[in-house]
C-alpha atoms as a PDB file:
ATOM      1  CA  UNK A   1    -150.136 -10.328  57.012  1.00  0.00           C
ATOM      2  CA  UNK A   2    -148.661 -13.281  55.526  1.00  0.00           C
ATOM      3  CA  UNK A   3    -150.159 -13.812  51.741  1.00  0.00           C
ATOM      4  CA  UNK A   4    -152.839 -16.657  51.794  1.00  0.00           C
ATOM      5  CA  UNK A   5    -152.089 -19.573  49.193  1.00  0.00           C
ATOM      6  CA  UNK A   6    -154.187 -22.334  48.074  1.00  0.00           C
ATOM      7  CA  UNK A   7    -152.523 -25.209  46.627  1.00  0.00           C
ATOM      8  CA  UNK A   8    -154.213 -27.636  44.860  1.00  0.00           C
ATOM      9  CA  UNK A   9    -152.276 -30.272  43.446  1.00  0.00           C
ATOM     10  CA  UNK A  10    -153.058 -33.879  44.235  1.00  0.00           C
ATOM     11  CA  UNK A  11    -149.024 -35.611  43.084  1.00  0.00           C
ATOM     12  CA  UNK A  12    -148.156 -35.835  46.395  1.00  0.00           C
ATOM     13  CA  UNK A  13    -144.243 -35.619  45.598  1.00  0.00           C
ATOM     14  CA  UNK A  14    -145.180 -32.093  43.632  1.00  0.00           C
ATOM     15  CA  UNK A  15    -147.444 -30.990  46.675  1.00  0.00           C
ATOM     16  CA  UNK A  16    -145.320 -31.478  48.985  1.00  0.00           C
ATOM     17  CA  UNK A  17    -141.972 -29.739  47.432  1.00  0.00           C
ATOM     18  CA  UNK A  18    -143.811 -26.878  47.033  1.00  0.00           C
ATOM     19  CA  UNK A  19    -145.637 -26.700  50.067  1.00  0.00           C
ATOM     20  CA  UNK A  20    -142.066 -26.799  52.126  1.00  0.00           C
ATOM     21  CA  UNK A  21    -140.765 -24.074  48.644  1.00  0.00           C
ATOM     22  CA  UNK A  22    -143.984 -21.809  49.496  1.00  0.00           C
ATOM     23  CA  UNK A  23    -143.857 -21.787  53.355  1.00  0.00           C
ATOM     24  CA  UNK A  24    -140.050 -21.303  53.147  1.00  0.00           C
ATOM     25  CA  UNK A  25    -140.463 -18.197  51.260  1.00  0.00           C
ATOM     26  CA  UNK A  26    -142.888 -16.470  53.898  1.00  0.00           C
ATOM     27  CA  UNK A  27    -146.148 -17.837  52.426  1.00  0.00           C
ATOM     28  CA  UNK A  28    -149.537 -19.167  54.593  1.00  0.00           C
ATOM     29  CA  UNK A  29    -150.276 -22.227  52.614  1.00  0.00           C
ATOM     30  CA  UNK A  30    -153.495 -24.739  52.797  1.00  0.00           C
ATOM     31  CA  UNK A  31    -152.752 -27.915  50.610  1.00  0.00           C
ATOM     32  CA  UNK A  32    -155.752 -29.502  49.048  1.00  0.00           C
ATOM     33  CA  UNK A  33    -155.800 -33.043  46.930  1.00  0.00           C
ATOM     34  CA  UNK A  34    -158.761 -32.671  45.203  1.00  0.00           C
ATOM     35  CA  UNK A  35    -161.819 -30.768  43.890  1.00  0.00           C
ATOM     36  CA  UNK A  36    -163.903 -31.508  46.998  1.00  0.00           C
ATOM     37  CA  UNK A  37    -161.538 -30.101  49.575  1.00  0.00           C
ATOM     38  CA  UNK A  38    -160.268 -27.240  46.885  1.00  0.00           C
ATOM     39  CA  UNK A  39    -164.375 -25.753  46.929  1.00  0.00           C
ATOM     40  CA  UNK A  40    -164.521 -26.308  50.600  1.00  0.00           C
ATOM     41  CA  UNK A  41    -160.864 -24.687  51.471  1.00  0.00           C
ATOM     42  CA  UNK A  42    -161.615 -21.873  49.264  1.00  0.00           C
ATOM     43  CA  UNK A  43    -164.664 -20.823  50.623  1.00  0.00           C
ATOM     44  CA  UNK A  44    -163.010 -20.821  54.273  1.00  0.00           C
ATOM     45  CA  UNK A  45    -159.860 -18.957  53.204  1.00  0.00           C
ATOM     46  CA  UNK A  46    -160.951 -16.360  50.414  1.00  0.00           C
ATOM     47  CA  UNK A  47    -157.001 -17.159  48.913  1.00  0.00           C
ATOM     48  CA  UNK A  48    -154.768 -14.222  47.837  1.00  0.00           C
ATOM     49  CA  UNK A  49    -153.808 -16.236  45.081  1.00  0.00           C
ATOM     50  CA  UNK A  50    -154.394 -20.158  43.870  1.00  0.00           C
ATOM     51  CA  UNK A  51    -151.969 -22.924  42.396  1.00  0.00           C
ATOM     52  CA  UNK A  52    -154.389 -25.091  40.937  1.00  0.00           C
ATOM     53  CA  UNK A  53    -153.635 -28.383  38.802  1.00  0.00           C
ATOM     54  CA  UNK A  54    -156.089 -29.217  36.091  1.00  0.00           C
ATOM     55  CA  UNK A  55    -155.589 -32.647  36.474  1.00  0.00           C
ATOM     56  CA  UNK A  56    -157.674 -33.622  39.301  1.00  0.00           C
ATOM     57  CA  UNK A  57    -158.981 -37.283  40.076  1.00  0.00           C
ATOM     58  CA  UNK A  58    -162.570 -35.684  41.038  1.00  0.00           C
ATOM     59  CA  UNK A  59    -163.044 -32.515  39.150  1.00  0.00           C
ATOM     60  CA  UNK A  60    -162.301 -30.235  35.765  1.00  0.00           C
ATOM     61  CA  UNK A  61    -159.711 -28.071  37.083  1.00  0.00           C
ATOM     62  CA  UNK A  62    -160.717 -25.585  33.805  1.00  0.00           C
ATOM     63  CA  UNK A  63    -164.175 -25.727  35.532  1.00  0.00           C
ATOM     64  CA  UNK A  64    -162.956 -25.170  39.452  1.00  0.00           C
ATOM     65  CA  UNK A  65    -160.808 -22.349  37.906  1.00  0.00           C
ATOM     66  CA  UNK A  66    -164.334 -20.748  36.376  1.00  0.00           C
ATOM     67  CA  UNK A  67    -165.860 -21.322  39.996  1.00  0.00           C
ATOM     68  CA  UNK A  68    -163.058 -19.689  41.609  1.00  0.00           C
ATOM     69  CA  UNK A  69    -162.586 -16.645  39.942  1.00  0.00           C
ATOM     70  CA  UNK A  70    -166.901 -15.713  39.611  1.00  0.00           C
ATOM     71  CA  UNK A  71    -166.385 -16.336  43.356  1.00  0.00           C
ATOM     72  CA  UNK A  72    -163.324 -14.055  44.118  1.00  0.00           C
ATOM     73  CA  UNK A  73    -162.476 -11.643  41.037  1.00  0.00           C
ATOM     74  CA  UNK A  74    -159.758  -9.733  42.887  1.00  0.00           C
ATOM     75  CA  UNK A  75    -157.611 -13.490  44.091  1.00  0.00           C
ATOM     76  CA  UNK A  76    -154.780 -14.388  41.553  1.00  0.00           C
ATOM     77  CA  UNK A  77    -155.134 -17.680  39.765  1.00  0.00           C
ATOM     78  CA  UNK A  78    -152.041 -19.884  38.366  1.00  0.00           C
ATOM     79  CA  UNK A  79    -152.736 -23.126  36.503  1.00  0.00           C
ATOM     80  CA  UNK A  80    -150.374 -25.675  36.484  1.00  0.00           C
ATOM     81  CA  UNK A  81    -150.733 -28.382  33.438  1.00  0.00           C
ATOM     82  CA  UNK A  82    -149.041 -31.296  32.227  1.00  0.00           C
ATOM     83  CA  UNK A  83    -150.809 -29.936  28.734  1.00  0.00           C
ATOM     84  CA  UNK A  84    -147.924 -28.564  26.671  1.00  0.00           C
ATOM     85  CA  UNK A  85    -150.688 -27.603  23.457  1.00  0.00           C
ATOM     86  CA  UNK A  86    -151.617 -23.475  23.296  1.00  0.00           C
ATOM     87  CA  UNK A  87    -155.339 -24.716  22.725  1.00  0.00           C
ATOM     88  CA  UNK A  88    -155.285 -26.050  26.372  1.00  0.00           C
ATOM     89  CA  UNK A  89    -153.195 -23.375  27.556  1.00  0.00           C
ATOM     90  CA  UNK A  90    -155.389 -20.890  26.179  1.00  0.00           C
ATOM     91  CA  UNK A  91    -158.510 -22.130  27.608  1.00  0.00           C
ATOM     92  CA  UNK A  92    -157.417 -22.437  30.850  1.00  0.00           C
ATOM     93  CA  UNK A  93    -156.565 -18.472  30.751  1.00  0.00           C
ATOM     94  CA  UNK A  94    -159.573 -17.865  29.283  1.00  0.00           C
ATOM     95  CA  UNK A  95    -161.421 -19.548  32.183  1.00  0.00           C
ATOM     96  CA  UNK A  96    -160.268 -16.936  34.433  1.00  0.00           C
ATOM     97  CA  UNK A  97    -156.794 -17.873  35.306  1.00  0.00           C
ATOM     98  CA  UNK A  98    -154.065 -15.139  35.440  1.00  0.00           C
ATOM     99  CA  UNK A  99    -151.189 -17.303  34.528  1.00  0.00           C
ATOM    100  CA  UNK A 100    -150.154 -20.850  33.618  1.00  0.00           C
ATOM    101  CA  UNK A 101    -147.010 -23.285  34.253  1.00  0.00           C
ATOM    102  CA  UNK A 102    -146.657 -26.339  32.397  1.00  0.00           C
ATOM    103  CA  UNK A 103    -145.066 -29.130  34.201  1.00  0.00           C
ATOM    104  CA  UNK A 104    -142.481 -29.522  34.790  1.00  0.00           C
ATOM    105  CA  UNK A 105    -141.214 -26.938  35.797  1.00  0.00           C
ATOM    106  CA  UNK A 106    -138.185 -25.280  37.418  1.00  0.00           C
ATOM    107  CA  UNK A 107    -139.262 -24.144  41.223  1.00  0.00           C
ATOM    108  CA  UNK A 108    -137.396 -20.947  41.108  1.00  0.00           C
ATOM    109  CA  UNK A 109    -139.630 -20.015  37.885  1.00  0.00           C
ATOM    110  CA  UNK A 110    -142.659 -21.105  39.857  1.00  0.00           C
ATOM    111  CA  UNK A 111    -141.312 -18.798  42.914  1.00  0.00           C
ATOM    112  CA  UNK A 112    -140.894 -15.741  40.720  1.00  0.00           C
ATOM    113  CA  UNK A 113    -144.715 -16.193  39.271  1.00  0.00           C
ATOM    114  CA  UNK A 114    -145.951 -16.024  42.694  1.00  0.00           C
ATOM    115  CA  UNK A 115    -144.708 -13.271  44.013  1.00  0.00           C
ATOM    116  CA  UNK A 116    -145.260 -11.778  40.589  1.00  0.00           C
ATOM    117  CA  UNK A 117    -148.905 -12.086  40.948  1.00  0.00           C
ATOM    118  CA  UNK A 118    -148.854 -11.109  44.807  1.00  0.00           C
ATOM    119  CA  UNK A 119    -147.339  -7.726  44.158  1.00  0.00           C
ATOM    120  CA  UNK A 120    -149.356  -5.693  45.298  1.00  0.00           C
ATOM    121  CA  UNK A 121    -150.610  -2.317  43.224  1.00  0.00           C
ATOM    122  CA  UNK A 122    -148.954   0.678  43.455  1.00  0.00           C
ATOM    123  CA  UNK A 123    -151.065   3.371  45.405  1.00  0.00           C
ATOM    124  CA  UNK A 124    -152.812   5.881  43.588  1.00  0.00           C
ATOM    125  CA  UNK A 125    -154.929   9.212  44.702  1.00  0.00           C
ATOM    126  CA  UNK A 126    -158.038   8.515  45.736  1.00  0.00           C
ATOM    127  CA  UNK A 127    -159.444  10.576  42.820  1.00  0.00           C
ATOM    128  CA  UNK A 128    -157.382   9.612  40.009  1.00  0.00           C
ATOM    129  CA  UNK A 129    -160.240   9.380  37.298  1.00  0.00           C
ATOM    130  CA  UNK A 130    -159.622   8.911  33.644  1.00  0.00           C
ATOM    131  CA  UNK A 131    -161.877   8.912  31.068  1.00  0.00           C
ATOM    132  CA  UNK A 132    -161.493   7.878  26.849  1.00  0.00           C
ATOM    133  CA  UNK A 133    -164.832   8.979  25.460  1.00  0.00           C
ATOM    134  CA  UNK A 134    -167.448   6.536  27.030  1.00  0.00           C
ATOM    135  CA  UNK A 135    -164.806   5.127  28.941  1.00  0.00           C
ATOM    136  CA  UNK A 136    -164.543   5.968  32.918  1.00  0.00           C
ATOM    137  CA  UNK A 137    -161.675   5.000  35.046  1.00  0.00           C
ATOM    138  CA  UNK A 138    -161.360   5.209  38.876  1.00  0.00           C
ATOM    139  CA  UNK A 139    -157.429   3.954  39.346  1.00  0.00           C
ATOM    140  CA  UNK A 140    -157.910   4.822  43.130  1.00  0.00           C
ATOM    141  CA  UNK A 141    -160.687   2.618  43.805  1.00  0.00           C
ATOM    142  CA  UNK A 142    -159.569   0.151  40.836  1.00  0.00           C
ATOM    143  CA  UNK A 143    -162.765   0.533  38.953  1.00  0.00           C
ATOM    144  CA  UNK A 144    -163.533   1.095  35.166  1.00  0.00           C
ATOM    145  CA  UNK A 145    -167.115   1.759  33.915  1.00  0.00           C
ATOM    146  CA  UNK A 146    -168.437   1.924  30.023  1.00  0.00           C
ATOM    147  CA  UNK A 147    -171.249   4.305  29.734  1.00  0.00           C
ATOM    148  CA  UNK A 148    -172.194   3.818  33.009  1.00  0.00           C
ATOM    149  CA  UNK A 149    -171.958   0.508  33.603  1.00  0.00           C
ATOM    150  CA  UNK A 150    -169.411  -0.989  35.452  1.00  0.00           C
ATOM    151  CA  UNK A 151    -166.840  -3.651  34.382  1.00  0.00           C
ATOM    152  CA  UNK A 152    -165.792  -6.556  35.671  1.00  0.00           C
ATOM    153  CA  UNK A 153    -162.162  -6.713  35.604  1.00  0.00           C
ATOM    154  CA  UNK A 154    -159.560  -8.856  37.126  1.00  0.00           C
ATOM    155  CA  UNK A 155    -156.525  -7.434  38.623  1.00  0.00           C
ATOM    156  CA  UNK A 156    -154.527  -7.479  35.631  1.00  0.00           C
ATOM    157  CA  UNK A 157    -157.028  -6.484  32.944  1.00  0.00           C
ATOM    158  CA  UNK A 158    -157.447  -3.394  35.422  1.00  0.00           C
ATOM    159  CA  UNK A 159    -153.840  -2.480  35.487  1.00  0.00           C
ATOM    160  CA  UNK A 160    -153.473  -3.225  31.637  1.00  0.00           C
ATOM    161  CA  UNK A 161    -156.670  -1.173  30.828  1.00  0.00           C
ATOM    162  CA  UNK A 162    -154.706   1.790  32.954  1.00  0.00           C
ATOM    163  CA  UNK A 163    -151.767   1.583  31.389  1.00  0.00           C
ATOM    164  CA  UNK A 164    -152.688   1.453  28.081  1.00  0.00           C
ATOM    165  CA  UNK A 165    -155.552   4.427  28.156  1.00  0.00           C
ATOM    166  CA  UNK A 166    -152.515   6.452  30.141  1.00  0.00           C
ATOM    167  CA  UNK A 167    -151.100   6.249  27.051  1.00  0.00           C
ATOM    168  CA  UNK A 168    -154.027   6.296  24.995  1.00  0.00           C
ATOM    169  CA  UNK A 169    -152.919   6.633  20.871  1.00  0.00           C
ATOM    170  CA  UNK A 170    -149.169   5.935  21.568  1.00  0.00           C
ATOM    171  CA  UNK A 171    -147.485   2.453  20.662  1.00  0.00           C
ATOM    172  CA  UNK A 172    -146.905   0.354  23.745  1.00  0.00           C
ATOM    173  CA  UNK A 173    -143.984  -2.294  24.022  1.00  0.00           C
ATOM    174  CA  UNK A 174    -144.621  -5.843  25.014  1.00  0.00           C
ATOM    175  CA  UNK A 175    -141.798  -5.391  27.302  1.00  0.00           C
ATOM    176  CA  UNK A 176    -142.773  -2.558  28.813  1.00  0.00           C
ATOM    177  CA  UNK A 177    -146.575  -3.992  29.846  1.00  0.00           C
ATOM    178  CA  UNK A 178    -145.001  -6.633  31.162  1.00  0.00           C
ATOM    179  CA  UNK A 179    -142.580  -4.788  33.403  1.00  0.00           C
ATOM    180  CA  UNK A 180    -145.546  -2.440  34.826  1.00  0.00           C
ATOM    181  CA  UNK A 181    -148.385  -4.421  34.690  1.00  0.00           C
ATOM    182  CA  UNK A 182    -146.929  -8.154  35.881  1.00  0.00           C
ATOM    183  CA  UNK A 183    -143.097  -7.869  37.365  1.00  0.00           C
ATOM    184  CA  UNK A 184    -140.138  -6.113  35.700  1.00  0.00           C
ATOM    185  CA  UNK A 185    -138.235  -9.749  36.804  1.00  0.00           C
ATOM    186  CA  UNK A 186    -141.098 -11.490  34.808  1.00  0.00           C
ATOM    187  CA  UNK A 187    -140.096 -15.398  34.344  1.00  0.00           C
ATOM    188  CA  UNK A 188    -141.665 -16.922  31.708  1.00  0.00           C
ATOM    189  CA  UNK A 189    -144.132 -16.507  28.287  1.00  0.00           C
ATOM    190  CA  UNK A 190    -146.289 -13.352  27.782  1.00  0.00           C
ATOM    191  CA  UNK A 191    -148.796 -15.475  26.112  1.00  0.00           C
ATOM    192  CA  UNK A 192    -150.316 -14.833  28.912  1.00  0.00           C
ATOM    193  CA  UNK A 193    -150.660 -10.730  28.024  1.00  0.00           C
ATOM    194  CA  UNK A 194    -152.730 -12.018  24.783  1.00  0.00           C
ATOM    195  CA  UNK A 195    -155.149 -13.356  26.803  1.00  0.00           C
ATOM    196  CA  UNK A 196    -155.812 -10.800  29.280  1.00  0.00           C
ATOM    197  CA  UNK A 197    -156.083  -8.452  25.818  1.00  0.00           C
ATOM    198  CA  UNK A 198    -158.601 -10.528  24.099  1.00  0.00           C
ATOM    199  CA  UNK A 199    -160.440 -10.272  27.508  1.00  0.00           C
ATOM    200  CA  UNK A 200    -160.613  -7.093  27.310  1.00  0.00           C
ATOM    201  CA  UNK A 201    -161.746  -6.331  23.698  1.00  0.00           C
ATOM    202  CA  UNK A 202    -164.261  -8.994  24.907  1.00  0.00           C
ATOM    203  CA  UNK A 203    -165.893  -6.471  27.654  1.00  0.00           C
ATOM    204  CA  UNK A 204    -165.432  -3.719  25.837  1.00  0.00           C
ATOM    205  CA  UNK A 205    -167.111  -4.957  22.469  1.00  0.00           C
ATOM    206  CA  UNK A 206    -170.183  -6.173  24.875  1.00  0.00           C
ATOM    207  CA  UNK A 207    -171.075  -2.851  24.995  1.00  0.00           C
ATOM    208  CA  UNK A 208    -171.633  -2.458  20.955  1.00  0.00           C
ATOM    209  CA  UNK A 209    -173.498   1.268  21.113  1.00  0.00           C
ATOM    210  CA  UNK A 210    -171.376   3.081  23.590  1.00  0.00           C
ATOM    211  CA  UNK A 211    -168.280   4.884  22.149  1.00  0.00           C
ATOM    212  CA  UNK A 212    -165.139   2.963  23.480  1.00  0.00           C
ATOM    213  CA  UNK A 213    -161.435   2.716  22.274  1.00  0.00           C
ATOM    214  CA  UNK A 214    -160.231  -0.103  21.203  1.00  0.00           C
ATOM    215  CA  UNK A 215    -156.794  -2.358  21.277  1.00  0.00           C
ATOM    216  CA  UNK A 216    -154.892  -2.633  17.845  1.00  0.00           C
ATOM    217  CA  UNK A 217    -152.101  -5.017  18.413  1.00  0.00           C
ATOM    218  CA  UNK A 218    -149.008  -4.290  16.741  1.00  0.00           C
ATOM    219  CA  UNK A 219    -146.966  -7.302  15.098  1.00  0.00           C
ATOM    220  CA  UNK A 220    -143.782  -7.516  16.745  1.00  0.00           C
ATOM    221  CA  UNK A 221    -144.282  -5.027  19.021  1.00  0.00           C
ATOM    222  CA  UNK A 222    -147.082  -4.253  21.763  1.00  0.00           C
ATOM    223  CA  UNK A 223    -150.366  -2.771  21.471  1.00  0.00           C
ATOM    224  CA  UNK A 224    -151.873   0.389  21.360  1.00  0.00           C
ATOM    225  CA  UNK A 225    -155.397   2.055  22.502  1.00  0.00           C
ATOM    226  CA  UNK A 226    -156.970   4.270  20.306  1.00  0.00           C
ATOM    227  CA  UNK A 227    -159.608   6.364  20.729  1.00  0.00           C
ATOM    228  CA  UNK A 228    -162.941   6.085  18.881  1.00  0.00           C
END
């Protein structure tokens, strides 16, 4: 099946570049202009993953990204923003998106985000469980409990959450996260990484009596998770 795209962009001279760039490459794409026909074209198409502008003429894009991903946890969200400040870039992330480009922006990097993001996991047995104390992880049906209860995760707080309690005490690079957790031909900032980190210290601190591990970050480095 062809990977399902929304775009929602409403410069018609960027829209329609990378409409003919996405469809080119393989891609089923549905354009929309604005907010209105982004809520009503994502509720028809359930998108593998979203391009969506902030900059709307009818809507917060930080807001529709929010809507989107309580909606669909498991689709892929990319920002694209004109805003070149880490405060805006940061909030955007933390709104749910996986990713950000700031415009503008070189198609080819925009090409290599996508399919990036639309790589699909490796598969895993069906029984792969993994567990750091009150920690529980199912990697083959890509859940991840805390005493009991279960998280909600997006795709790649999952696979970072893996990776790092595969590894659980050990230093892990920057580079190497980035190579098995987004694309070892990754095109762009890790910023993004940060984000998806402080996410997940987020979900694990909200559950203050259980015994977790936590992420140390490691100047220069990577991260590690260790064990409480």
């Amino acid at each position: 099946m062809l990977a399902r795209i929304l775009l929602v962009e409403d410069d018609p001279t960027i829209s329609r570049s990378l409409e003919q760039a996405l469809t080119a490459e393989g891609y089923d794409i549905t354009l929309a202009i604005d907010g209105t026909s982004a809520r009503s074209a994502f509720r028809t198409l359930v998108p593998d993953l979203v391009l969506l502008d902030l900059g709307l003429p009818d809507a917060d894009g930080v807001e529709l990204c929010r809507e989107f991903r309580a909606a669909a946890p498991a689709t892929s969200i990319v920002v694209l923003t004109a805003r070149q400040e880490e405060a805006d870039i940061v909030v955007g992330l933390d709104a749910g998106a996986d990713d950000y480009i700031t415009k503008p922006f070189r198609l080819a990097e925009l090409l290599a985000r996508v399919r990036a993001h639309l790589r699909r996991p490796e598969a895993t047995e069906p029984d792969e469980r993994v567990t750091a104390a009150e920690l529980e992880i199912d990697a083959g049906a890509r859940r991840a409990w805390v005493a009991g209860e279960e998280l909600a995760l997006r795709p790649r707080e999952f696979d970072l959450l893996v990776l790092l309690v595969s590894d659980a005490g050990r230093a892990v690079s920057r580079e190497r996260i980035m190579d098995e957790v987004w694309d070892e031909n990754w095109y762009g900032s890790t910023k993004t990484l940060d984000v998806h980190v402080s996410a997940l210290r987020r979900k694990l601190a909200e559950h203050p009596r259980a015994r977790v591990p936590t992420i140390t970050a490691l100047p220069r480095y990577g991260y590690r998770l260790d064990l409480p």
